[in-house]
N, C-alpha and C. Protein backbone atom coordinates (compact mmCIF):
# COMPACT_ATOMS: atom_id res chain seq x y z
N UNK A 1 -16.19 -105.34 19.22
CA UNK A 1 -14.94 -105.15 18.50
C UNK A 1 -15.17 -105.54 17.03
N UNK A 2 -14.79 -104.70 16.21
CA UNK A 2 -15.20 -104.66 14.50
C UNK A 2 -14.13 -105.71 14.13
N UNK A 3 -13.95 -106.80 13.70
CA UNK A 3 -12.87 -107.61 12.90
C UNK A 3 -12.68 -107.62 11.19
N UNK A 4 -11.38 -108.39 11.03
CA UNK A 4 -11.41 -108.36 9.71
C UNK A 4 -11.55 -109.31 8.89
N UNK A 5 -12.37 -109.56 8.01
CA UNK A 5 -12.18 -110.82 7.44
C UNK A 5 -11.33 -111.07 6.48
N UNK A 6 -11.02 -112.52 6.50
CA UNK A 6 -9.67 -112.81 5.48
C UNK A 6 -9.72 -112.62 4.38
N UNK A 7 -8.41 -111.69 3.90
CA UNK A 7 -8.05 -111.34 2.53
C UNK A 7 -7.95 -112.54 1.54
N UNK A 8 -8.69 -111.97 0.75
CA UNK A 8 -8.77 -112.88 -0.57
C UNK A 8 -7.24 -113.29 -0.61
N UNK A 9 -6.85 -114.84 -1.13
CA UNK A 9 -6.24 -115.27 -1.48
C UNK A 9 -5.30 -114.82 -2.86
N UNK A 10 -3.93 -114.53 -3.17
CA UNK A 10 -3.81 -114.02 -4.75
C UNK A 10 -4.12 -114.72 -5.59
N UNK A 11 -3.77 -116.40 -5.37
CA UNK A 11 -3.95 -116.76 -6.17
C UNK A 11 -5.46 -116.94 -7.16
N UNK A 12 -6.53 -116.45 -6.57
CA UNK A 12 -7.99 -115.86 -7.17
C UNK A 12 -8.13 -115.91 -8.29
N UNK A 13 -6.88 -114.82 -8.40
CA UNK A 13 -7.19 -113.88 -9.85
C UNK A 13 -6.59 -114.70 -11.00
N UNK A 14 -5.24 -115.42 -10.49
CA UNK A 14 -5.29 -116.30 -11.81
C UNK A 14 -5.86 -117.61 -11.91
N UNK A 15 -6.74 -117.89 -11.11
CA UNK A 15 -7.60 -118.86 -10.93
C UNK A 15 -8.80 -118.69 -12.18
N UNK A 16 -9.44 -120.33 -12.00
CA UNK A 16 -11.23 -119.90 -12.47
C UNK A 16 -12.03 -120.34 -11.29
N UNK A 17 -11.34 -119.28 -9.82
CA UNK A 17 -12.26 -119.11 -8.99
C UNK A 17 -13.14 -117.72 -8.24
N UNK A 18 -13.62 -117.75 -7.63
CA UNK A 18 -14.25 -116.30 -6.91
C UNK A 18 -14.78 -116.47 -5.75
N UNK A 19 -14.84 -115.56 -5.29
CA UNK A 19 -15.23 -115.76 -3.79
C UNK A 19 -16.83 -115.60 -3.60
N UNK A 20 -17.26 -116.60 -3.30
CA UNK A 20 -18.55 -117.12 -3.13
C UNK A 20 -19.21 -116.18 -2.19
N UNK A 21 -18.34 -116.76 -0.78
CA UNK A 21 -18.87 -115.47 0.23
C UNK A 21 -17.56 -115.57 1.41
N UNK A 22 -17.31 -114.64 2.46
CA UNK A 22 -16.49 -114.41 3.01
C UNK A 22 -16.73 -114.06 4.02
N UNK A 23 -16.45 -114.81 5.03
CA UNK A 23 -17.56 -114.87 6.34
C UNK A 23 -16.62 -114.67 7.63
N UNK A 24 -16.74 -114.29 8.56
CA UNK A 24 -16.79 -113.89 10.11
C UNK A 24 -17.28 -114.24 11.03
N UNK A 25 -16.97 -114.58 11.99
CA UNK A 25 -17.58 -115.21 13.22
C UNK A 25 -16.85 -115.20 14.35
N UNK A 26 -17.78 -115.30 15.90
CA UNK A 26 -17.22 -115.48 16.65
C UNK A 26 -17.39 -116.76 17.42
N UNK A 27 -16.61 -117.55 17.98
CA UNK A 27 -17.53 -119.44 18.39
C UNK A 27 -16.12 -118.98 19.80
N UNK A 28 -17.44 -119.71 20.98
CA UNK A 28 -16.90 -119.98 21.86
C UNK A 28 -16.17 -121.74 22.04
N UNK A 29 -15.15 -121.39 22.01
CA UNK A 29 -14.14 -123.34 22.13
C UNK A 29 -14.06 -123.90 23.46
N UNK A 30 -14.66 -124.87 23.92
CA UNK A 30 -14.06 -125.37 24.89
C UNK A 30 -13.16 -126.08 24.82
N UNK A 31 -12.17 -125.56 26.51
CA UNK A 31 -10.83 -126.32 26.83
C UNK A 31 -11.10 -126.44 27.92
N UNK A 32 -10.15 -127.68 28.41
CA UNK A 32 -9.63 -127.59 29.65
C UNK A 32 -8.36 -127.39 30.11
N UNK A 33 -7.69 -127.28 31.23
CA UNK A 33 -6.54 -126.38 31.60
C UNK A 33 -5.53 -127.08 30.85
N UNK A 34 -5.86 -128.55 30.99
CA UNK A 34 -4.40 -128.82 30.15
C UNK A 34 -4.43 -129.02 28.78
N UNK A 35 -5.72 -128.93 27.91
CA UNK A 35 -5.35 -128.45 26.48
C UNK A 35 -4.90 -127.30 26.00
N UNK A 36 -5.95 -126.08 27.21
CA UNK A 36 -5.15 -125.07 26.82
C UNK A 36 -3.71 -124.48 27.12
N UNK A 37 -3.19 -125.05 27.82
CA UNK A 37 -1.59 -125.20 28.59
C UNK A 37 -1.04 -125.87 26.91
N UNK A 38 -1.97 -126.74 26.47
CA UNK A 38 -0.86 -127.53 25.22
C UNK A 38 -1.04 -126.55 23.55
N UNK A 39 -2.54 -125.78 23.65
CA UNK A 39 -2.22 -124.85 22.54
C UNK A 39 -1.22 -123.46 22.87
N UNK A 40 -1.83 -123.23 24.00
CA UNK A 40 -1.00 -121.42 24.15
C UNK A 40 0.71 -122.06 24.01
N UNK A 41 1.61 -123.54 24.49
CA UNK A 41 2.48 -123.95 24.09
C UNK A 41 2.77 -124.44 22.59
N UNK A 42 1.33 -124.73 21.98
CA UNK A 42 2.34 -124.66 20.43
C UNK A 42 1.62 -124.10 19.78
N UNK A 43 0.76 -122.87 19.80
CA UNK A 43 -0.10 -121.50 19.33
C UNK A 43 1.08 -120.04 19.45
N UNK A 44 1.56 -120.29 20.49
CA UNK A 44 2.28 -118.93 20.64
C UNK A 44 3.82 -118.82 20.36
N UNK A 45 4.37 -120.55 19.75
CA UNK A 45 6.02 -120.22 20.09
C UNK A 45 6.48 -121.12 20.87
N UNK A 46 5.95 -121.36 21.71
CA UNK A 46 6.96 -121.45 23.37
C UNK A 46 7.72 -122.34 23.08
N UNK A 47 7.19 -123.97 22.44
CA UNK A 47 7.94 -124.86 22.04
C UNK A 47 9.35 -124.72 21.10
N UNK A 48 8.84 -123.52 20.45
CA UNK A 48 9.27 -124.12 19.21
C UNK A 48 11.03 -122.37 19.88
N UNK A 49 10.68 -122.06 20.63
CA UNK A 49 11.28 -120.42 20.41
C UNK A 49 12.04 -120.58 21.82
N UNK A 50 11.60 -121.69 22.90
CA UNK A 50 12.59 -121.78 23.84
C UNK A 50 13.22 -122.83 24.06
N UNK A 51 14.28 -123.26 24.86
CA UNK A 51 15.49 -124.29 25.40
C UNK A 51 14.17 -125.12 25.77
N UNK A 52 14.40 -126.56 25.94
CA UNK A 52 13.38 -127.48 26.82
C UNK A 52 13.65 -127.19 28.74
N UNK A 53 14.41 -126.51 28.96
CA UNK A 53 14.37 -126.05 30.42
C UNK A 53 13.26 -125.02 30.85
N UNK A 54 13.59 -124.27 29.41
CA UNK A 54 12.21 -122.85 29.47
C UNK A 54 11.32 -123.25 29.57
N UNK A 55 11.03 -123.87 28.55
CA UNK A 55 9.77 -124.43 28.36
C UNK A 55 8.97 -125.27 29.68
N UNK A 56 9.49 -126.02 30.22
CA UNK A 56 9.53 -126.55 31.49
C UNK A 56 8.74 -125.52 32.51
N UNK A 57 10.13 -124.56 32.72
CA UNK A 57 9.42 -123.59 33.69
C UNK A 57 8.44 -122.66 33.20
N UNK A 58 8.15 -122.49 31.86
CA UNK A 58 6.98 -121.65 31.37
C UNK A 58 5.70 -122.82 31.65
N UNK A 59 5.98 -124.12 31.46
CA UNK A 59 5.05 -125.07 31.51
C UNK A 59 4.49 -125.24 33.60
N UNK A 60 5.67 -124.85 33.96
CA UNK A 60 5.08 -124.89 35.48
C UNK A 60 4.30 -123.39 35.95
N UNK A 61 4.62 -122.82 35.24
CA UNK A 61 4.23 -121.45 35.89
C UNK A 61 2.89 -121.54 35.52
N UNK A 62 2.54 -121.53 34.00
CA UNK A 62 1.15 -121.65 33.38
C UNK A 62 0.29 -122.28 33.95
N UNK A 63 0.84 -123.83 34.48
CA UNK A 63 -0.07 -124.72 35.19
C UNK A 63 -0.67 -124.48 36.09
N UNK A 64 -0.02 -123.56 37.07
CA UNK A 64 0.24 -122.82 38.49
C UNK A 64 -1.08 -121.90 38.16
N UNK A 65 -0.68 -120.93 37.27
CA UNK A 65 -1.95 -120.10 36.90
C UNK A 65 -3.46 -120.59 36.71
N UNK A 66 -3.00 -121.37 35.81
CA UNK A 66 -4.50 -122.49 35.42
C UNK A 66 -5.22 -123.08 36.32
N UNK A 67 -4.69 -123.29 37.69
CA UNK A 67 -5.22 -123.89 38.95
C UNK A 67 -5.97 -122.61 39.25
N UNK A 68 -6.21 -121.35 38.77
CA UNK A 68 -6.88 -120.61 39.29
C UNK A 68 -8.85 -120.71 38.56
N UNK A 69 -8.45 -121.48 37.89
CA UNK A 69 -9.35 -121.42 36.71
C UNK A 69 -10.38 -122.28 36.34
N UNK A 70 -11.35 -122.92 36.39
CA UNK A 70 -12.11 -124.30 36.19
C UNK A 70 -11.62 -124.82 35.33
N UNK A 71 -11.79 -126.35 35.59
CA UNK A 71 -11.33 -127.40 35.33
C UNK A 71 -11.53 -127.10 33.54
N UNK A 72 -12.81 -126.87 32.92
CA UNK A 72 -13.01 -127.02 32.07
C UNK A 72 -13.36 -124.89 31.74
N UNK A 73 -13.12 -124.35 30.27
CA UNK A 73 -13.48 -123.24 30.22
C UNK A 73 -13.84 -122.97 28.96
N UNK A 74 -14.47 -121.77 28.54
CA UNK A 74 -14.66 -121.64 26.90
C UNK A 74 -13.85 -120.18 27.21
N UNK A 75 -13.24 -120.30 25.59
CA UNK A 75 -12.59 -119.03 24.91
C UNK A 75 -12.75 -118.78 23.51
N UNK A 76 -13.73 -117.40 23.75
CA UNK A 76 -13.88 -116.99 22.75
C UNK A 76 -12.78 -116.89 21.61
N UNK A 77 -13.27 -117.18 20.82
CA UNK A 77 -12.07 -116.98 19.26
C UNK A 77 -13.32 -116.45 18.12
N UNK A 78 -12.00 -115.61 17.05
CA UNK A 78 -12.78 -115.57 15.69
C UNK A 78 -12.02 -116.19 14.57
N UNK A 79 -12.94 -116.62 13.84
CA UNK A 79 -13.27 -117.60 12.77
C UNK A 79 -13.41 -116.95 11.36
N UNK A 80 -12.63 -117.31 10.55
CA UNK A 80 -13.23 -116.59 9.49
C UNK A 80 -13.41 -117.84 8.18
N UNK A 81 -14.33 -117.70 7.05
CA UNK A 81 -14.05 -118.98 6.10
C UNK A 81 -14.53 -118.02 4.97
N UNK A 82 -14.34 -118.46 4.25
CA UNK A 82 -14.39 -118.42 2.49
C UNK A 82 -14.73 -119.48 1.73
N UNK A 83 -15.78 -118.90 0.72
CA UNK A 83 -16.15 -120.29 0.04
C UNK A 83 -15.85 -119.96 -1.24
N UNK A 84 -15.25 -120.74 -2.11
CA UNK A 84 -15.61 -120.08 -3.82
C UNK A 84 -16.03 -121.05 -4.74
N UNK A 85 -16.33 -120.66 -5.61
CA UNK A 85 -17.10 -121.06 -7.11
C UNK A 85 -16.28 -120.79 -7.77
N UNK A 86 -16.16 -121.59 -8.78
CA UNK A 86 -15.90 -121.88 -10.29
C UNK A 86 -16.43 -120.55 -10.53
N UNK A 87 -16.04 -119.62 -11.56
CA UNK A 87 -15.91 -118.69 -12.28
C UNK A 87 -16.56 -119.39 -13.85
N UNK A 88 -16.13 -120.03 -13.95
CA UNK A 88 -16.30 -120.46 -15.59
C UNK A 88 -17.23 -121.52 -15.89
């Protein structure tokens, strides 16, 4: 899968900076069920977008799922960074 790397910043141009280099990657993260139960809850919303009852039962269901899963797992993610230099 082709990705994109992150758009230059605006503020750049009225800077005295430049983009050094602008990089891409993919890094596998390890989690385990209940960290990742605690990002996909404050990565996606859930906290912040449902009642604390929802959340509850989104928090039991997920858990439920996660028992399908080893204890410990990696998930791929991409990464992107930027470095810059002084211009001047």
């Amino acid at each position: 899968m082709k990705r994109e790397l992150a758009p230059i910043p605006e503020w750049v141009e009225e800077s005295s900076f430049e983009v050094a280099q602008n990089i891409g990657f993919e890094v596998d993260l390890a989690f385990t069920r209940e960290s990742w139960n605690g990002r996909i809850k404050a990565c996606r919303g859930v906290e912040a977008s449902l009642s604390s009852v929802e959340v509850q039962a989104f928090e039991k269901e997920h858990l439920a799922m996660l028992a399908n899963y080893p204890e410990e797992f990696k998930v791929k993610h991409y990464a992107t960074m930027q470095i810059f230099r002084n211009s001047k």
